[in-house]
C-alpha atoms as a PDB file:
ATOM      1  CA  UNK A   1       0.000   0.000   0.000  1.00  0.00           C
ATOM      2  CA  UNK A   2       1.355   3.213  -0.807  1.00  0.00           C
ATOM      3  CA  UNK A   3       1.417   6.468   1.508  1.00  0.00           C
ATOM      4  CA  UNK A   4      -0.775   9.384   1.115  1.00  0.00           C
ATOM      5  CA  UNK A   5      -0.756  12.954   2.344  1.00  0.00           C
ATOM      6  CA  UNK A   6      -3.691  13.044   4.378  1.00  0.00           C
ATOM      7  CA  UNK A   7      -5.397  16.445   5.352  1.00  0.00           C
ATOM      8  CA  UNK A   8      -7.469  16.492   8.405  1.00  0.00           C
ATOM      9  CA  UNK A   9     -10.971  17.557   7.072  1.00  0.00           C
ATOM     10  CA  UNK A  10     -13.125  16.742  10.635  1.00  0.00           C
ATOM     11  CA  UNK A  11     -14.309  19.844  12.398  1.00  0.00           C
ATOM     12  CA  UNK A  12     -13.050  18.831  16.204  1.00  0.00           C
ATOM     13  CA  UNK A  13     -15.853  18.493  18.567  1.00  0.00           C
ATOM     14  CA  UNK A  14     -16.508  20.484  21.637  1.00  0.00           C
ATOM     15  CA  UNK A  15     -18.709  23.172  23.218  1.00  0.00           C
ATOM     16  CA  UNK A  16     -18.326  25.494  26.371  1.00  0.00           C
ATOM     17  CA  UNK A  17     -19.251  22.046  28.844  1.00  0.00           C
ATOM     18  CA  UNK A  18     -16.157  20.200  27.271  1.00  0.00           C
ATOM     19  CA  UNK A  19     -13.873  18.902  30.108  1.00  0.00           C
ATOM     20  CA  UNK A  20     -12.039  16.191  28.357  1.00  0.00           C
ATOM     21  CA  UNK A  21     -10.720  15.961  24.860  1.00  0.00           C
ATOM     22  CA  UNK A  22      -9.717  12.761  23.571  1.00  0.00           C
ATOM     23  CA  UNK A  23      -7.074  13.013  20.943  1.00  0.00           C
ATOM     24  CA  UNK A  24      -6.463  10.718  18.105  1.00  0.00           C
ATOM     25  CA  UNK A  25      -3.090  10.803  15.423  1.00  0.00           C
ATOM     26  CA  UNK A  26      -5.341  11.443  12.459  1.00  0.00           C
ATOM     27  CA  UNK A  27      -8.434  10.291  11.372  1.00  0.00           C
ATOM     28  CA  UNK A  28      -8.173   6.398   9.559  1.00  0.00           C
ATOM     29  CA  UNK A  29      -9.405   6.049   5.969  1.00  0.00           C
ATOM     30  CA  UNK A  30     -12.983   4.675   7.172  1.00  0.00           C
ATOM     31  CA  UNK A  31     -13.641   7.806   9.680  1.00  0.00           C
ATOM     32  CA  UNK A  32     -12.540  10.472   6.668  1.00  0.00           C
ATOM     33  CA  UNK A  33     -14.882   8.221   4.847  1.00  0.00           C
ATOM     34  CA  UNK A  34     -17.808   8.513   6.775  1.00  0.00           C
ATOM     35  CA  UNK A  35     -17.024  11.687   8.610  1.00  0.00           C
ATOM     36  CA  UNK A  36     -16.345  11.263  11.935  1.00  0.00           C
ATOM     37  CA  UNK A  37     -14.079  10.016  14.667  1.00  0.00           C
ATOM     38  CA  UNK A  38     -13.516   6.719  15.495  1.00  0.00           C
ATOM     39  CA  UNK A  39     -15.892   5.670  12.545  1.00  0.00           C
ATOM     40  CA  UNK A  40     -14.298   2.131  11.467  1.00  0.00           C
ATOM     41  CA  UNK A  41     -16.837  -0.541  12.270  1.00  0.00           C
ATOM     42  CA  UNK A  42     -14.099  -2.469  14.680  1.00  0.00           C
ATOM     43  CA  UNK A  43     -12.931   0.248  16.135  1.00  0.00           C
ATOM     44  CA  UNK A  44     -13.825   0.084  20.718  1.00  0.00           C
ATOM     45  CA  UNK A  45     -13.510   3.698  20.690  1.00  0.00           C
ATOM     46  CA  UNK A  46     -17.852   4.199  21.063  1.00  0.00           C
ATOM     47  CA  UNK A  47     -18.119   0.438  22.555  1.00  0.00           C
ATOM     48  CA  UNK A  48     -15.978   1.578  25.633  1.00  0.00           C
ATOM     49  CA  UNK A  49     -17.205   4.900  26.576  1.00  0.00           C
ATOM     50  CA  UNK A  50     -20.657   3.588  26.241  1.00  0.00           C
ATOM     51  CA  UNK A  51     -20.064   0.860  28.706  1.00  0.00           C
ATOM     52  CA  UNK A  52     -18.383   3.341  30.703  1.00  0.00           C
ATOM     53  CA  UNK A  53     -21.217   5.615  31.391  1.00  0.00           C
ATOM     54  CA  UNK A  54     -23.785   2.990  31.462  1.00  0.00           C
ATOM     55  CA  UNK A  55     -25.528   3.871  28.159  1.00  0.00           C
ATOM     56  CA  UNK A  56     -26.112   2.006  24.743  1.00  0.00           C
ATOM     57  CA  UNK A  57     -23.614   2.706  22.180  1.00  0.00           C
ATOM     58  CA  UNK A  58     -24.094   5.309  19.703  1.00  0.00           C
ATOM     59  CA  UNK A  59     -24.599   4.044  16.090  1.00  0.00           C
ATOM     60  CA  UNK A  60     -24.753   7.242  13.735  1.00  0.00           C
ATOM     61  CA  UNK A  61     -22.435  10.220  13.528  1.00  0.00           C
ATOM     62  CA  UNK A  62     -25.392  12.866  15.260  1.00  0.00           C
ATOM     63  CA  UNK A  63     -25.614  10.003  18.130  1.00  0.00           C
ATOM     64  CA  UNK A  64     -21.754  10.086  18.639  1.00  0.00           C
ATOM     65  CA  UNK A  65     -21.689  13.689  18.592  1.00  0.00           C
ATOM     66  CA  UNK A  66     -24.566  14.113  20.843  1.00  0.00           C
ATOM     67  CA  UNK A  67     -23.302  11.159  23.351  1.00  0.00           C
ATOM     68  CA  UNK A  68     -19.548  13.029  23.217  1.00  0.00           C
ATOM     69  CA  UNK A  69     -20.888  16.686  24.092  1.00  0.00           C
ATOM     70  CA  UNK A  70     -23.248  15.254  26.859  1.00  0.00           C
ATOM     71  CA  UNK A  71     -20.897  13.750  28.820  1.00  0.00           C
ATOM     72  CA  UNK A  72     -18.457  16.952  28.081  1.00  0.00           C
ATOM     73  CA  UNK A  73     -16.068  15.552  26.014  1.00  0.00           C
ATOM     74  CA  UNK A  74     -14.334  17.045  23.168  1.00  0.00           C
ATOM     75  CA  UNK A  75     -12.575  14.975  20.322  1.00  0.00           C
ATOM     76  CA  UNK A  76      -9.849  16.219  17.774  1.00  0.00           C
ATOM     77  CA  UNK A  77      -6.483  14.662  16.678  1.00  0.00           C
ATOM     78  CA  UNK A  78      -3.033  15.581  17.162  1.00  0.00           C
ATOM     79  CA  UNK A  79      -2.289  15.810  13.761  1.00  0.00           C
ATOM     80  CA  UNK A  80      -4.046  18.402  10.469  1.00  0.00           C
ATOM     81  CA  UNK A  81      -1.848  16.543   8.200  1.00  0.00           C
ATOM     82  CA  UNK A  82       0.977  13.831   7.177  1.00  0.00           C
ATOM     83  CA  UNK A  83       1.824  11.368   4.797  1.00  0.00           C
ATOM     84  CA  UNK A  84       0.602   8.040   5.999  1.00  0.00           C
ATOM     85  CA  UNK A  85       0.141   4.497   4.558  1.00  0.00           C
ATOM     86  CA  UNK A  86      -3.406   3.521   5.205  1.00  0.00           C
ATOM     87  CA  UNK A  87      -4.201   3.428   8.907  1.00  0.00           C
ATOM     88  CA  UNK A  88      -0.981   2.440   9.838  1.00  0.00           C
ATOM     89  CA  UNK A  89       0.337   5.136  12.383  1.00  0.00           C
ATOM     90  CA  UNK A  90       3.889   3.936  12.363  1.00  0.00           C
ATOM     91  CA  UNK A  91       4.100   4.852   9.027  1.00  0.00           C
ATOM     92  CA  UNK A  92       3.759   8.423   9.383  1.00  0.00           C
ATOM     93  CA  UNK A  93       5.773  11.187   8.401  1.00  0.00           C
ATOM     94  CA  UNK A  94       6.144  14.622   7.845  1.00  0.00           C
ATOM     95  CA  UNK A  95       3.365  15.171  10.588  1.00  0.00           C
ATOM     96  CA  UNK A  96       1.782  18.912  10.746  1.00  0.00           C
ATOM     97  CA  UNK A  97       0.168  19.091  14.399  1.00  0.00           C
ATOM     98  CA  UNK A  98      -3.405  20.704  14.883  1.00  0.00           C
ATOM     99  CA  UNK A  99      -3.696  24.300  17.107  1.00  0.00           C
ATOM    100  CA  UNK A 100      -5.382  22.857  19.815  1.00  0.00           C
ATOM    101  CA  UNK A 101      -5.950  26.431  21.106  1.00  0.00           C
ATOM    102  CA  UNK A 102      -8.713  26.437  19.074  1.00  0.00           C
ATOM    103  CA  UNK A 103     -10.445  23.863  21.719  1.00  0.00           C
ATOM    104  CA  UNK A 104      -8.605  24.877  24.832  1.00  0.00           C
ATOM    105  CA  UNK A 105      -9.111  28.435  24.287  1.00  0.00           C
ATOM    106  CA  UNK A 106     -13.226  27.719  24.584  1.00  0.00           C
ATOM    107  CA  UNK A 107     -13.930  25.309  26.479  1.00  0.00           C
ATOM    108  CA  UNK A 108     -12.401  24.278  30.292  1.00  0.00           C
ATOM    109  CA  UNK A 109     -10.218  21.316  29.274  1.00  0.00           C
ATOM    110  CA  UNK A 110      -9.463  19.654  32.805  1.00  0.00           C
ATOM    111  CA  UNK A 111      -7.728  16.029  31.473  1.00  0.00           C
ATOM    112  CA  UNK A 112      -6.396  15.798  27.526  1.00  0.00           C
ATOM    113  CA  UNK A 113      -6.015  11.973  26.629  1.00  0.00           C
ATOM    114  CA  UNK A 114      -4.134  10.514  24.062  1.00  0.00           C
ATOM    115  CA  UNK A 115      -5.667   7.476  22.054  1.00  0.00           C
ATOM    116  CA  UNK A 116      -2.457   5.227  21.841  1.00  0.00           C
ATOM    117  CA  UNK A 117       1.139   5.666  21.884  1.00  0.00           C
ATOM    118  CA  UNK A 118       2.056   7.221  18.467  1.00  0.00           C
ATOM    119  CA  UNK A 119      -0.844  10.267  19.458  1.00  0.00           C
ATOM    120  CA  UNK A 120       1.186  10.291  22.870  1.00  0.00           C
ATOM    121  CA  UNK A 121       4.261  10.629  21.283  1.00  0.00           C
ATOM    122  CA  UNK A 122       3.309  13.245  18.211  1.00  0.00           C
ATOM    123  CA  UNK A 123       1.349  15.064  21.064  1.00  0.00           C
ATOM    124  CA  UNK A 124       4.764  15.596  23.294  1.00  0.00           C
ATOM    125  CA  UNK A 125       6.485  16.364  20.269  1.00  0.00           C
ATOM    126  CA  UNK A 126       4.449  18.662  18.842  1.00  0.00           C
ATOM    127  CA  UNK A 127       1.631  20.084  20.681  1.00  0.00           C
ATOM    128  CA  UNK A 128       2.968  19.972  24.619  1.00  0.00           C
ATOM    129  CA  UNK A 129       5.343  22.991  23.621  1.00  0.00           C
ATOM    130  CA  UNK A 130       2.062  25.175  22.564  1.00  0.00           C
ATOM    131  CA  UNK A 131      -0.031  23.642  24.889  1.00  0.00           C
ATOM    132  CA  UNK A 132       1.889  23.329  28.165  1.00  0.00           C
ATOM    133  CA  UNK A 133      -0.312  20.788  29.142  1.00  0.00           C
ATOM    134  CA  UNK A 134       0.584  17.145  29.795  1.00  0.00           C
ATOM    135  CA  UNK A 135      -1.758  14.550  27.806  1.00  0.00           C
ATOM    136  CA  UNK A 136      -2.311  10.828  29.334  1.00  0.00           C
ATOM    137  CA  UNK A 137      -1.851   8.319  27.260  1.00  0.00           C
ATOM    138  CA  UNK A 138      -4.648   5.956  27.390  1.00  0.00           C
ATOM    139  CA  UNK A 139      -4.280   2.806  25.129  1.00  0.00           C
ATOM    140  CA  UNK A 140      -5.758   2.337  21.327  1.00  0.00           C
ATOM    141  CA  UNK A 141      -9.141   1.543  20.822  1.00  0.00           C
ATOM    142  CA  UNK A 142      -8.205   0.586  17.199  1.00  0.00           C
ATOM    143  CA  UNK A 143      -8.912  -3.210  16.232  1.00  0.00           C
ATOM    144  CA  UNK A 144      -5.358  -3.544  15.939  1.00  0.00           C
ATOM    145  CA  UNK A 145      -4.757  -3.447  19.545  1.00  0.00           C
ATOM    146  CA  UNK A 146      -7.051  -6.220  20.302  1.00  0.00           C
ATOM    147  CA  UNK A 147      -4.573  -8.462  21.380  1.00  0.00           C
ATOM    148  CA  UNK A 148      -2.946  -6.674  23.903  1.00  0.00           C
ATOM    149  CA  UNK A 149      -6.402  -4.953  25.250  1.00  0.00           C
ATOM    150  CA  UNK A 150      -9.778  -6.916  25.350  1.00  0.00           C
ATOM    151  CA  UNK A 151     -12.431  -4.712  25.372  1.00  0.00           C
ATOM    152  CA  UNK A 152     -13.110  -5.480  28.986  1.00  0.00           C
ATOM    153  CA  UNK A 153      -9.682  -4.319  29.913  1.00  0.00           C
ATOM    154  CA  UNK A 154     -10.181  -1.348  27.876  1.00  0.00           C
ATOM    155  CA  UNK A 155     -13.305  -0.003  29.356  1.00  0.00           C
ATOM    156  CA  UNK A 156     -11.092   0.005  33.361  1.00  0.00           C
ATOM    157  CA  UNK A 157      -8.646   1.707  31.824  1.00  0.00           C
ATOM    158  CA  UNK A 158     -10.808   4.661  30.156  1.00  0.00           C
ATOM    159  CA  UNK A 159     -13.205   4.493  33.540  1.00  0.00           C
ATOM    160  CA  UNK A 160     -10.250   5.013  35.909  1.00  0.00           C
ATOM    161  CA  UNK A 161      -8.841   7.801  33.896  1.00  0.00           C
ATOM    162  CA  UNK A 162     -12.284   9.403  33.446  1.00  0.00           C
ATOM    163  CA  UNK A 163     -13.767   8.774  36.911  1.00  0.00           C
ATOM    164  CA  UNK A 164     -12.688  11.663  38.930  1.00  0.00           C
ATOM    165  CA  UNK A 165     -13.138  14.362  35.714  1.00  0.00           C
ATOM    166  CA  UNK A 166     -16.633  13.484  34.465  1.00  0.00           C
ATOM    167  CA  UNK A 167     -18.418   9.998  36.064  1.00  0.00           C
END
């Protein structure tokens, strides 16, 4: 498979009630496809805050914003553009980080999470020098990581991190 330059086309997510903001590397071929976040089919992302706050998961992209803004979280992704192969993270270069001021600057961002290691990384790299703000790095929700995380396993990580910010 051959890289692409991918431009980040999502609108982030958030409102004045935003406490959290999850924040992806850039958004996978099937989310640009269908237009929002954590859109592949396999992808835990929606499965595990669901179970986290007790409610059924959200199927359509108006349900997944909705669901995201009432529980105060705000989604974006490290990155507005790079050349990557597929979904493939480790494959990326010549990253372009987002200005998360545009979200921090509007809303009262108490915890900024990191969706996997290479967001964690590109994040310290390139957006913790504007930002000043340490991210945690909570592990991928992609269907890649299934081996290491079961969904289970997933959904104690993402309600200990979230549990004294928003449950």
């Amino acid at each position: 498979m051959d890289s692409n330059t991918v431009l980040h086309e999502l609108a982030p997510v958030f409102d004045k009630q935003s406490r959290v903001l999850f924040l992806g590397t850039i958004p996978s071929p099937k989310s640009r496809e269908k237009g929002f976040y954590y859109a592949h089919p396999q992808n835990r992302f929606w499965p595990v805050l669901a179970a986290v706050f007790g409610e059924e998961i959200p199927q359509t992209t108006e349900q997944r914003r909705n669901f995201a803004l009432s529980h105060g979280i705000a989604l974006w992704d490290v990155l507005a553009s790079c050349t990557i192969r597929g979904a493939d993270d480790q494959s990326i270069k010549d990253p372009v980080a987002n200005d998360l001021s545009i979200i921090l600057n509007h809303a009262d961002i108490r915890a900024i999470f990191t969706t996997g290691k290479k967001a964690a990384a590109l994040y310290k790299k390139y957006c913790l020098p504007q930002t000043k703000r340490e991210a945690i790095e909570l592990p991928s929700t992609s269907p890649a990581n299934c081996r290491y995380y079961t969904l289970e396993r997933l959904c104690d990580v993402y309600r200990s991190a979230l549990h004294t910010i928003l449950l």
